[in-house]
PDB file of N, CA and C in Angstrom:
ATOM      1  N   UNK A   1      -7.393 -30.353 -32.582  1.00  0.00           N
ATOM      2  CA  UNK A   1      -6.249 -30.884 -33.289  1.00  0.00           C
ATOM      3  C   UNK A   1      -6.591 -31.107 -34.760  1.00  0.00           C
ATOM      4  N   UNK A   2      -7.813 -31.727 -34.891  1.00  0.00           N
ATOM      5  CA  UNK A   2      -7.947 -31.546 -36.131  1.00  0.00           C
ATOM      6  C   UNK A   2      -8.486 -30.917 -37.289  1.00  0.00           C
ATOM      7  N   UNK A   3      -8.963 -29.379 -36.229  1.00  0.00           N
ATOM      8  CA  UNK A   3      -9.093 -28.191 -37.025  1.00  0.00           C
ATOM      9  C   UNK A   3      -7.313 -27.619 -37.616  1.00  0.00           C
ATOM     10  N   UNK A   4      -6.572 -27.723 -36.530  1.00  0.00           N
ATOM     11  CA  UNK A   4      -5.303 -27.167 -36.856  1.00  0.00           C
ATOM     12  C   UNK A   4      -4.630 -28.161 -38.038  1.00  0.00           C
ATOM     13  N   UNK A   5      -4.828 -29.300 -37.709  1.00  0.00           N
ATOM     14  CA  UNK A   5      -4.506 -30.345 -39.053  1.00  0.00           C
ATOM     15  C   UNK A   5      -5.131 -29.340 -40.496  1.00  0.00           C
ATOM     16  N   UNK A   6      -6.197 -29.534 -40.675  1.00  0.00           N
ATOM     17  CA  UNK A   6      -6.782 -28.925 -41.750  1.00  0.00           C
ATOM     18  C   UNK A   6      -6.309 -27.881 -42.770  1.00  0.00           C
ATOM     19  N   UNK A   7      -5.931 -26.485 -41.414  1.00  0.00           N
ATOM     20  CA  UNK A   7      -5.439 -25.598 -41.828  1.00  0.00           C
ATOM     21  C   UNK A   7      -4.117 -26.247 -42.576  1.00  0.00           C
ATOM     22  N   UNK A   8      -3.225 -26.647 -41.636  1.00  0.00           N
ATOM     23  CA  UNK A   8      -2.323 -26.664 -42.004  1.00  0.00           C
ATOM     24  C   UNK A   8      -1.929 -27.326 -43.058  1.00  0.00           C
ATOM     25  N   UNK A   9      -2.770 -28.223 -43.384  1.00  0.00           N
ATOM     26  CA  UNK A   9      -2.504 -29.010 -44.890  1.00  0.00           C
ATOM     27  C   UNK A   9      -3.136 -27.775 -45.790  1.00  0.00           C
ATOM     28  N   UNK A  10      -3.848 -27.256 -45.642  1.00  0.00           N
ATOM     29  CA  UNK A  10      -4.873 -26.151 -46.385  1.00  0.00           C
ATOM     30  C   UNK A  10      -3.875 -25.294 -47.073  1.00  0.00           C
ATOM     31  N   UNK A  11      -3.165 -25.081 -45.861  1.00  0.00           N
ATOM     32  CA  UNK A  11      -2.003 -23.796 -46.292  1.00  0.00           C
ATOM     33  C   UNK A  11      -0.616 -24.633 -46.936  1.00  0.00           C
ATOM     34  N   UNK A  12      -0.294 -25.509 -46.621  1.00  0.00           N
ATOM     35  CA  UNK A  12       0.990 -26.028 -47.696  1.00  0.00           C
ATOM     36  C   UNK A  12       0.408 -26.942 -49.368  1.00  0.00           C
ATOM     37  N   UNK A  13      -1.031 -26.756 -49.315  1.00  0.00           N
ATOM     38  CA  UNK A  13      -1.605 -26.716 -50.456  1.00  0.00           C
ATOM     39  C   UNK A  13      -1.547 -25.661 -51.516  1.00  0.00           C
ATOM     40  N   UNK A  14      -2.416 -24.851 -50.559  1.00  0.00           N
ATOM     41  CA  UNK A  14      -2.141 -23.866 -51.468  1.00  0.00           C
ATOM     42  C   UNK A  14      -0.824 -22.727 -52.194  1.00  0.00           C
ATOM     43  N   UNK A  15       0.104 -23.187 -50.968  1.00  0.00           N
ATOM     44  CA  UNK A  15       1.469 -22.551 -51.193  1.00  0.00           C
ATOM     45  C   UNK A  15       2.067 -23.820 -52.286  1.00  0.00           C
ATOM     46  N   UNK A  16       1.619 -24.978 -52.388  1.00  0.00           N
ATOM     47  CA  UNK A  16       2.138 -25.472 -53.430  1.00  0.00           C
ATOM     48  C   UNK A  16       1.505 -25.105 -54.822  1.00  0.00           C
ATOM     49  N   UNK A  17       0.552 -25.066 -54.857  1.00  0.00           N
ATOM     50  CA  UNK A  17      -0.290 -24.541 -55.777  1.00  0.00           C
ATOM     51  C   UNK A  17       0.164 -23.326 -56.371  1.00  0.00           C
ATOM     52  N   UNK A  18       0.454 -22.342 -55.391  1.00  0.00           N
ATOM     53  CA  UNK A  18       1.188 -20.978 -56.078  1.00  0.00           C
ATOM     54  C   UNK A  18       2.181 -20.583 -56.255  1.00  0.00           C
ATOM     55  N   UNK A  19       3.432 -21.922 -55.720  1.00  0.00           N
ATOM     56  CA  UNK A  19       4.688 -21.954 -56.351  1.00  0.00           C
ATOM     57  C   UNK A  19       4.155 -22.447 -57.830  1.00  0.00           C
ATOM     58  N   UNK A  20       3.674 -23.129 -57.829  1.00  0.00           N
ATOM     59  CA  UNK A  20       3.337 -23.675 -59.135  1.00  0.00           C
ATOM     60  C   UNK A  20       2.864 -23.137 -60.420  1.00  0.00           C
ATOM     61  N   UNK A  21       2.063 -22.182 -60.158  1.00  0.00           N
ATOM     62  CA  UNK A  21       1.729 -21.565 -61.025  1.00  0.00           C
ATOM     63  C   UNK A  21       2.523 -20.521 -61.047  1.00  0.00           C
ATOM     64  N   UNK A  22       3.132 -19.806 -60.139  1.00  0.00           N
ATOM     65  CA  UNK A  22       4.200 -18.596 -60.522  1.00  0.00           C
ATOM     66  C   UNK A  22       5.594 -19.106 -61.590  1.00  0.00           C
ATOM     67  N   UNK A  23       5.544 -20.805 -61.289  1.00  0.00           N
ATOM     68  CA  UNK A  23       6.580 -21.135 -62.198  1.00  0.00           C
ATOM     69  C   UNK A  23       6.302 -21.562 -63.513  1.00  0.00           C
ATOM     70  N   UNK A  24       5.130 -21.662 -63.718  1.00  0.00           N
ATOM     71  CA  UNK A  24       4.486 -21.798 -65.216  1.00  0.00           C
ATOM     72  C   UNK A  24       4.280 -20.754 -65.729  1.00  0.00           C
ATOM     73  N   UNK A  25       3.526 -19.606 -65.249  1.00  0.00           N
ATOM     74  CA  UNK A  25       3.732 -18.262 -65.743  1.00  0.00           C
ATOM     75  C   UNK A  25       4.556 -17.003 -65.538  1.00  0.00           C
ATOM     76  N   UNK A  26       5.902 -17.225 -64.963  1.00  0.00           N
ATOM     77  CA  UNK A  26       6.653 -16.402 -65.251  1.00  0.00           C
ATOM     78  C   UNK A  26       7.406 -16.738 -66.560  1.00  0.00           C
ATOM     79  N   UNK A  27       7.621 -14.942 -66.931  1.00  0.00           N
ATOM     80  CA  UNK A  27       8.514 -14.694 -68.214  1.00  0.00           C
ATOM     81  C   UNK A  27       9.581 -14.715 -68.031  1.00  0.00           C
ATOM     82  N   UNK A  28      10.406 -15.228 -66.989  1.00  0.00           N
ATOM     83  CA  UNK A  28      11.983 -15.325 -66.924  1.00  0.00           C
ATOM     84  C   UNK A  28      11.845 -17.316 -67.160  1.00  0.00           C
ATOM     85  N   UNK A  29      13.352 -17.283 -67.247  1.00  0.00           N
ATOM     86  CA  UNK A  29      13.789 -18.614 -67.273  1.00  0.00           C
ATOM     87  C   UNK A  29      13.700 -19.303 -65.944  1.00  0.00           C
ATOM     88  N   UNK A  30      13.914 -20.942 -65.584  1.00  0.00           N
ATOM     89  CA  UNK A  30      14.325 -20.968 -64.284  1.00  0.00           C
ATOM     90  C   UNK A  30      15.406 -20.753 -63.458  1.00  0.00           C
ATOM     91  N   UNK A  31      16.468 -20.398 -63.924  1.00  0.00           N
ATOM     92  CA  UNK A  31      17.879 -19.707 -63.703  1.00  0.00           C
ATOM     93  C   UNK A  31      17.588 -18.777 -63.626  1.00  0.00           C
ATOM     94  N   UNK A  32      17.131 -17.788 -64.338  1.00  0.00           N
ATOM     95  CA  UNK A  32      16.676 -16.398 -64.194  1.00  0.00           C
ATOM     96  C   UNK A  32      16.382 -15.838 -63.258  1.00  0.00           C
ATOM     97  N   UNK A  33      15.088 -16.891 -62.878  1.00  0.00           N
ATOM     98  CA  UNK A  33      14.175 -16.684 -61.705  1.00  0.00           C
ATOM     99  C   UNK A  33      15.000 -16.798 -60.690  1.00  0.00           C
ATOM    100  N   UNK A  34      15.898 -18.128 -60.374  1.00  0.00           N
ATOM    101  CA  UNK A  34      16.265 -18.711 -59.384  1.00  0.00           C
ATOM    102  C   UNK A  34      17.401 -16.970 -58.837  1.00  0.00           C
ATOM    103  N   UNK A  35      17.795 -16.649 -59.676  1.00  0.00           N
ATOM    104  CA  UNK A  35      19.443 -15.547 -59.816  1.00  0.00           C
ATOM    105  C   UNK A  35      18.926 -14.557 -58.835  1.00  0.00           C
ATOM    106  N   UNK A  36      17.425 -14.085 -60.050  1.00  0.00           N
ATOM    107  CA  UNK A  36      16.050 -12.851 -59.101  1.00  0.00           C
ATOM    108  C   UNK A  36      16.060 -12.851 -57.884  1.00  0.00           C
ATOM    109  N   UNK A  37      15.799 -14.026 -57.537  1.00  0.00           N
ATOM    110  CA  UNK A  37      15.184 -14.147 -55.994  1.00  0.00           C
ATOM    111  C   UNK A  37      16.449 -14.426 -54.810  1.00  0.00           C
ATOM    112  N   UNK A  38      17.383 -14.713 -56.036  1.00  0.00           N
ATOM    113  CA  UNK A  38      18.813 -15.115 -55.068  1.00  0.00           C
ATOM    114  C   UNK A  38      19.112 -13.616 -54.446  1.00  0.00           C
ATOM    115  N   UNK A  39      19.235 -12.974 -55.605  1.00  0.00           N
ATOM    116  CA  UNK A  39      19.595 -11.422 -55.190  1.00  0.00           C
ATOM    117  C   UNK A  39      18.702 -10.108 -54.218  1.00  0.00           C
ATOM    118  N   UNK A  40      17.467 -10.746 -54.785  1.00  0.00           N
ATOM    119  CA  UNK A  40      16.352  -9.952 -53.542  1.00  0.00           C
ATOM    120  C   UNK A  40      16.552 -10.292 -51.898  1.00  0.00           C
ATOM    121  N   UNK A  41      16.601 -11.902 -51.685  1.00  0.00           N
ATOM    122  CA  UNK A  41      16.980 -12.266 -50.386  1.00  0.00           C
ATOM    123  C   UNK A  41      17.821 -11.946 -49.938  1.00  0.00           C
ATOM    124  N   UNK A  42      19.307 -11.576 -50.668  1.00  0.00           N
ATOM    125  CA  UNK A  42      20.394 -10.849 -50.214  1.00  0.00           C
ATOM    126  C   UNK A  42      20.331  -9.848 -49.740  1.00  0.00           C
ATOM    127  N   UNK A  43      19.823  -8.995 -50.888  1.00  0.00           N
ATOM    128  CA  UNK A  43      19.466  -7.568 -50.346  1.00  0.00           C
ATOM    129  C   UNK A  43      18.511  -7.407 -48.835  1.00  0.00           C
ATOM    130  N   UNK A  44      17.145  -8.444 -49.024  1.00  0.00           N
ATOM    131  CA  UNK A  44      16.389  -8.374 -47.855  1.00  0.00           C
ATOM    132  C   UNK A  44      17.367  -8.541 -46.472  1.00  0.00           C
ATOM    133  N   UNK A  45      18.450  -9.503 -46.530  1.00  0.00           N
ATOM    134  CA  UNK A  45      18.982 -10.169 -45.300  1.00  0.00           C
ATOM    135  C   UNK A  45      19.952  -9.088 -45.437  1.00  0.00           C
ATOM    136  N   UNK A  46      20.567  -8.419 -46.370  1.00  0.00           N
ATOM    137  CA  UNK A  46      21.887  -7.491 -46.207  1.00  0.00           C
ATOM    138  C   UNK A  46      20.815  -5.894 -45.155  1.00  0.00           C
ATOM    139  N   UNK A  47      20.101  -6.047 -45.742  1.00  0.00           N
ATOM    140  CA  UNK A  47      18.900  -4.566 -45.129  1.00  0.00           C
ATOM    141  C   UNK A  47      18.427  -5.063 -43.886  1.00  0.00           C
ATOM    142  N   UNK A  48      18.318  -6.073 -42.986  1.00  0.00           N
ATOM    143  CA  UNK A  48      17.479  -6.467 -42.077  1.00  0.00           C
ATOM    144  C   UNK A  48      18.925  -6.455 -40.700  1.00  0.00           C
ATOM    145  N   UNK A  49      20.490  -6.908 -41.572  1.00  0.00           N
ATOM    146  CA  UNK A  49      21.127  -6.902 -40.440  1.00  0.00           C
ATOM    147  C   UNK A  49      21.929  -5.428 -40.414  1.00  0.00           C
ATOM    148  N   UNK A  50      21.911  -4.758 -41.376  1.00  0.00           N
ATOM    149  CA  UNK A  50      21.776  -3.238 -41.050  1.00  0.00           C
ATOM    150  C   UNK A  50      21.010  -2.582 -39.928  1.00  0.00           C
ATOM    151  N   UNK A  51      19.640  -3.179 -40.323  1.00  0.00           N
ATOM    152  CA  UNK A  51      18.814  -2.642 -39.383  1.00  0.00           C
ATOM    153  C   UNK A  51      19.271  -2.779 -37.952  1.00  0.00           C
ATOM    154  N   UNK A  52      18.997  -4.083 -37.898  1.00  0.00           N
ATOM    155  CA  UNK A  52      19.422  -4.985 -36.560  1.00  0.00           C
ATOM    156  C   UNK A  52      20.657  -4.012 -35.621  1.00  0.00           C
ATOM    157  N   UNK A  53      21.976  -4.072 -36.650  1.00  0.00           N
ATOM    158  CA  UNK A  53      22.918  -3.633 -36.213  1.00  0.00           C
ATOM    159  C   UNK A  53      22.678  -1.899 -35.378  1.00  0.00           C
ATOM    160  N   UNK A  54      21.832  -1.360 -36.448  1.00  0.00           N
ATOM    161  CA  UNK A  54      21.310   0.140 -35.997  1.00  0.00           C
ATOM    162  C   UNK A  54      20.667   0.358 -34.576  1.00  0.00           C
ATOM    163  N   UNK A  55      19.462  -0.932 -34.718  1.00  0.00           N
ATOM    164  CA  UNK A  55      18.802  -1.090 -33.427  1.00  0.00           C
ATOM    165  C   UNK A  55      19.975  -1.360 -31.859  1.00  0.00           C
ATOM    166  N   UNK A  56      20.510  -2.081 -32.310  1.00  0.00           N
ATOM    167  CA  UNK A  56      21.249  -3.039 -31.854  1.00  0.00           C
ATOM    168  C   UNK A  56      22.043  -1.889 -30.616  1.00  0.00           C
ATOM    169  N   UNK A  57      22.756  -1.033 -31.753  1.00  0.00           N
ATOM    170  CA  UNK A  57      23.646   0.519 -31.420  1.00  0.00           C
ATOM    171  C   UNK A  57      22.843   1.607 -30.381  1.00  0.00           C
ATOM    172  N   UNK A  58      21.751   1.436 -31.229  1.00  0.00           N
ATOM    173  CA  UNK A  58      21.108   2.675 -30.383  1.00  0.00           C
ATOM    174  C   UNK A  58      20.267   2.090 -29.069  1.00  0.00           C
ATOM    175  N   UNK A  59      19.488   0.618 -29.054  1.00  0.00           N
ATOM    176  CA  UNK A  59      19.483   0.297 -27.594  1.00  0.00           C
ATOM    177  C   UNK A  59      20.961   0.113 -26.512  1.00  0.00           C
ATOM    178  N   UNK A  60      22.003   0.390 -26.602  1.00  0.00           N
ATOM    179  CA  UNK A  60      23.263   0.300 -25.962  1.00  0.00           C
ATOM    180  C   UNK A  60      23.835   1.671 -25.810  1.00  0.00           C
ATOM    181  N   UNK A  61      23.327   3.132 -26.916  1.00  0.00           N
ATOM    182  CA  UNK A  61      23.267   3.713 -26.335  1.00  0.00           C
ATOM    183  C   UNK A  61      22.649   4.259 -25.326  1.00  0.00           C
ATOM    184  N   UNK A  62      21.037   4.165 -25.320  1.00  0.00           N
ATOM    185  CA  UNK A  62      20.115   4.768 -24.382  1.00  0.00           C
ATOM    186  C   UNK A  62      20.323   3.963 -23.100  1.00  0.00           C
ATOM    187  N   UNK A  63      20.762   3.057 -23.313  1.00  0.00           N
ATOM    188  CA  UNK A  63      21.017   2.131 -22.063  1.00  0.00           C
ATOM    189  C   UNK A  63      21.990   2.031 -21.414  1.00  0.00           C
ATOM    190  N   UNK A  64      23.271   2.370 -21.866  1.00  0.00           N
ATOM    191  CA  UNK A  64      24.671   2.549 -21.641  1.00  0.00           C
ATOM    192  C   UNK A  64      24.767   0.940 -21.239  1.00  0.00           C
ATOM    193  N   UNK A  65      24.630   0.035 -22.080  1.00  0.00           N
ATOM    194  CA  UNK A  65      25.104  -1.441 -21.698  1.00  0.00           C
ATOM    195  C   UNK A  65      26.541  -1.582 -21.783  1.00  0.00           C
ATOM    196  N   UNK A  66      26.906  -2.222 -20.607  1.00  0.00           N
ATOM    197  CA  UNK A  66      28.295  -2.132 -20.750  1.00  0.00           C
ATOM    198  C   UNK A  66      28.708  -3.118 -20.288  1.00  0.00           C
ATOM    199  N   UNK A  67      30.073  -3.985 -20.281  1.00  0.00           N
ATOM    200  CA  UNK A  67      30.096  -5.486 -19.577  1.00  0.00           C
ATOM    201  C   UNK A  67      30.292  -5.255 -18.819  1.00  0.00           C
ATOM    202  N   UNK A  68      29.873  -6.110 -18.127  1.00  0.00           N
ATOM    203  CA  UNK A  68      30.389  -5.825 -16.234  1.00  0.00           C
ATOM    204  C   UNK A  68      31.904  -6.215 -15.888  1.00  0.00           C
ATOM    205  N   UNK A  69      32.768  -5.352 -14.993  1.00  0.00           N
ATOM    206  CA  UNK A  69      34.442  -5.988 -14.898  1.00  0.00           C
ATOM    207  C   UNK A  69      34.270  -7.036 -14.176  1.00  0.00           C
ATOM    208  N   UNK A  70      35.276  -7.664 -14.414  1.00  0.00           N
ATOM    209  CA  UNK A  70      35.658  -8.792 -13.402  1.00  0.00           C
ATOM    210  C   UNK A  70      35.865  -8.964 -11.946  1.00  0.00           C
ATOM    211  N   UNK A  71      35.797  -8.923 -11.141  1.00  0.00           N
ATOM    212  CA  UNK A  71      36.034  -8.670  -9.864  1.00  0.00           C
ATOM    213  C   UNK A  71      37.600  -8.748  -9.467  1.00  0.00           C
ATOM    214  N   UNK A  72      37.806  -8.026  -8.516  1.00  0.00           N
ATOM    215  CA  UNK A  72      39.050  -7.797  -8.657  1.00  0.00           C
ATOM    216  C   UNK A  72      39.534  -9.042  -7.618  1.00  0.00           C
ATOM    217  N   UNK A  73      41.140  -9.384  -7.559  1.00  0.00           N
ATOM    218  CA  UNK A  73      41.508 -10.513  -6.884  1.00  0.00           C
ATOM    219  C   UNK A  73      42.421  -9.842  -6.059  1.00  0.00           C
ATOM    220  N   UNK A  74      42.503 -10.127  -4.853  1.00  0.00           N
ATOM    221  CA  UNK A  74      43.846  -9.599  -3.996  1.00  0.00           C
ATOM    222  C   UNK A  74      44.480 -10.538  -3.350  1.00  0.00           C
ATOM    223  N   UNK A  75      45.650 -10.733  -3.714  1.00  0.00           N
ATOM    224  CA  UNK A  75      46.836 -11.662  -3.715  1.00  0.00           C
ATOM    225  C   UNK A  75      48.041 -11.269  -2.256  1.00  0.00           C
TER     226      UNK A  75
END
C-alpha cells in the first residue's frame, strides 16, 4: 500500500510539475492555449466516435446482431 501511495503521489507530482512548466514556456497566450487544446480534444473525441461508430457497424455486420422480436401473444 505504501509502495502504491508513493507512486501515486510521484505521478500527480510530476504531472503538476509539467503542467507547469508547459504553461510558463509556451509561446501562445492562456486563451490561446486554452482555444488549442479546446479544439484538438474535439477533433480527438469527434475521430474516436467515428471510429467507435465504424467498429460499432461492422461488428453487427459480421454478426448479424439483431433484436430479438417479442413473443407473440394469442388472444
Amino acid at each position: 500500500m505504501k509502495r502504491t501511495m508513493g507512486f501515486a503521489l510521484g505521478l500527480f507530482f510530476g504531472a503538476l510539475v509539467g503542467v507547469t512548466l508547459v504553461l510558463l514556456f509556451t509561446p501562445q497566450s492562456g486563451g490561446e492555449l486554452q482555444q488549442t487544446i479546446r479544439k484538438r480534444l474535439q477533433g480527438i473525441l469527434e475521430e474516436a466516435r467515428r471510429a467507435g461508430s465504424a467498429r460499432r457497424a461492422e461488428i453487427a455486420a459480421r454478426y448479424s446482431i439483431t433484436q430479438p422480436s417479442p413473443p407473440e401473444t394469442t388472444e
